[in-house]
Protein backbone atom coordinates (compact mmCIF):
# COMPACT_ATOMS: atom_id res chain seq x y z
CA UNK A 1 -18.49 30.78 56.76
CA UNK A 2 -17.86 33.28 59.35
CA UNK A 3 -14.45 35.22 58.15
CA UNK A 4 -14.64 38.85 58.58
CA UNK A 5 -12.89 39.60 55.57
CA UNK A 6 -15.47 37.45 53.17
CA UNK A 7 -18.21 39.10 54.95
CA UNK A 8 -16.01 43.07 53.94
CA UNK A 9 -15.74 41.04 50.22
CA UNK A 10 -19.15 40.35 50.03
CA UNK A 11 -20.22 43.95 51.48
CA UNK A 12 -21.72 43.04 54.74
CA UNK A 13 -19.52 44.60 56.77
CA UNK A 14 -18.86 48.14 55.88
CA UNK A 15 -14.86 48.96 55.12
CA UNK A 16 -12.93 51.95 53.64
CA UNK A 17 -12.36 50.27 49.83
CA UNK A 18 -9.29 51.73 48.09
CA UNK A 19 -9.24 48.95 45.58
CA UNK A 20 -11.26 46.60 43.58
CA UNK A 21 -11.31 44.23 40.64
CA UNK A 22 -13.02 40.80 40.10
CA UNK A 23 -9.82 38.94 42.14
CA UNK A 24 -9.13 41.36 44.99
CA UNK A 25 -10.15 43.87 47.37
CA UNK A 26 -7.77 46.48 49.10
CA UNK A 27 -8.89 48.37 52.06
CA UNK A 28 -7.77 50.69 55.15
CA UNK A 29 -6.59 48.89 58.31
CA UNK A 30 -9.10 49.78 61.02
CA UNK A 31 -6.04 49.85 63.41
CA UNK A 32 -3.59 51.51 61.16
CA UNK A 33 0.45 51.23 62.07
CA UNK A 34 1.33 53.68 59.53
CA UNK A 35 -0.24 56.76 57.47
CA UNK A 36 -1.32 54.52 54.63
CA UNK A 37 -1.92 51.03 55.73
CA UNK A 38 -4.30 49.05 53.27
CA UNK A 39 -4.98 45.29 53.97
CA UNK A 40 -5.00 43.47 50.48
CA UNK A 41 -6.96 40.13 50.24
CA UNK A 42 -8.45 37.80 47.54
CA UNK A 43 -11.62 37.27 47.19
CA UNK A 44 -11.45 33.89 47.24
CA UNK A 45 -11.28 32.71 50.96
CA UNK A 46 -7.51 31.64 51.17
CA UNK A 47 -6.88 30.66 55.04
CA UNK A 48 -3.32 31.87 54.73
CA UNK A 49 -0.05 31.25 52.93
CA UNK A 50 0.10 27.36 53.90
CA UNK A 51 -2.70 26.83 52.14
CA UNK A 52 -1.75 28.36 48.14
CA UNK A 53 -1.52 26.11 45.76
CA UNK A 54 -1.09 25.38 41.65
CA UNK A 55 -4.57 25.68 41.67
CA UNK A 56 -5.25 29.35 43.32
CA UNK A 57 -1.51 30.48 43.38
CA UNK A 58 -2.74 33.11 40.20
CA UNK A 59 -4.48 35.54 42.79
CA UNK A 60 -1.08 36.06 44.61
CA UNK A 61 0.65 37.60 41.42
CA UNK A 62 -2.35 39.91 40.92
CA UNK A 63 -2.01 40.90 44.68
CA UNK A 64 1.55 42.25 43.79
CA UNK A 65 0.43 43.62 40.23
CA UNK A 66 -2.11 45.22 42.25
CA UNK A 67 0.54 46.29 45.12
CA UNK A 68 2.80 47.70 42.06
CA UNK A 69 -0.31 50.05 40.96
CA UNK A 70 -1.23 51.44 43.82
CA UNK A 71 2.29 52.06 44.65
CA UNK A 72 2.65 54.15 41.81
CA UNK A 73 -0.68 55.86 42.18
CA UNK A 74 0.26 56.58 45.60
CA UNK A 75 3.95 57.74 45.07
CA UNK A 76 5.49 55.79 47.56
CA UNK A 77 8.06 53.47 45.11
CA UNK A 78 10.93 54.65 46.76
CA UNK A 79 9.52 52.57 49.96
CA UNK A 80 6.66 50.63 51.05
CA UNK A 81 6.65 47.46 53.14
CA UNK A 82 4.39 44.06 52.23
CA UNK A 83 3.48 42.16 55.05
CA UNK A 84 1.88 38.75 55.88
CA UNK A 85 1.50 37.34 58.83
CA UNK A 86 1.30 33.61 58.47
CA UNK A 87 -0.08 31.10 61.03
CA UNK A 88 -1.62 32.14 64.87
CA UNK A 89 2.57 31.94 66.21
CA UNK A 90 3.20 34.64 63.49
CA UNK A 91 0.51 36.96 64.40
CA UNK A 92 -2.05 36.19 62.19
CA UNK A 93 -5.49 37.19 63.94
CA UNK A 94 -7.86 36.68 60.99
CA UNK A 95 -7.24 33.84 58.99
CA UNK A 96 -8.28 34.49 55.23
CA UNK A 97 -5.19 35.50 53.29
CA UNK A 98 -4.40 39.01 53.15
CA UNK A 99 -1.41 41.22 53.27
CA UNK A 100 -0.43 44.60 54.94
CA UNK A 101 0.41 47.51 52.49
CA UNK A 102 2.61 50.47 54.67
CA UNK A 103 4.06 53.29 53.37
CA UNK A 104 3.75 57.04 54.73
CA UNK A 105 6.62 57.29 57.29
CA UNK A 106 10.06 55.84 57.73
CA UNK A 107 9.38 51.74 58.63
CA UNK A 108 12.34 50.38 60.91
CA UNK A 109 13.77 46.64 61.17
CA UNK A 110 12.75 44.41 62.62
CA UNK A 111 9.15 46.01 62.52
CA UNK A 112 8.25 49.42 64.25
């Protein structure tokens, strides 16, 4: 498979790793939009959001258990933004599952 983000999992491509258990890995964003920025992604190669099911829909509540930790670790409860960009139309440019972590600076609406 050539995905990017299994070849960061699997540790041929180097990546800053803030985060990692035996479901998930949580990196910096090489093109960061904020002061912390972290891309979250299962292990498992999901495509995107279209494709959870039953089957691997247990990874996406450890995402946001995972999301929950390192917002405490990081002291940013009182706000953070989660982002996933779903399908090419959406803006999704690599297509294994993963969502944006920001925090760090005041995050306007619609995004900016």
């Amino acid at each position: 498979m050539d995905c990017i983000f299994c070849k960061i999992v699997a540790g041929e491509i180097p990546s800053k790793k803030i985060y990692e258990d035996e479901l998930v890995y949580v990196f910096e964003d090489i093109a960061p939009t904020a002061p912390i920025h972290y891309l979250i992604i299962p292990k498992e190669h999901i495509s995107s959001a279209a494709e959870i099911t039953p089957e691997n829909s247990t990874v996406i509540s450890h995402i946001f258990e995972v999301i929950a930790k390192l917002a405490k670790e990081l002291n940013i409860q009182d706000g953070f933004r989660i982002v996933n960009n779903c399908g090419e139309s959406a803006g999704q440019t690599v297509f294994h599952l993963h969502f944006h972590l920001l925090a760090g600076r005041k995050l306007e609406w619609p995004a900016g």
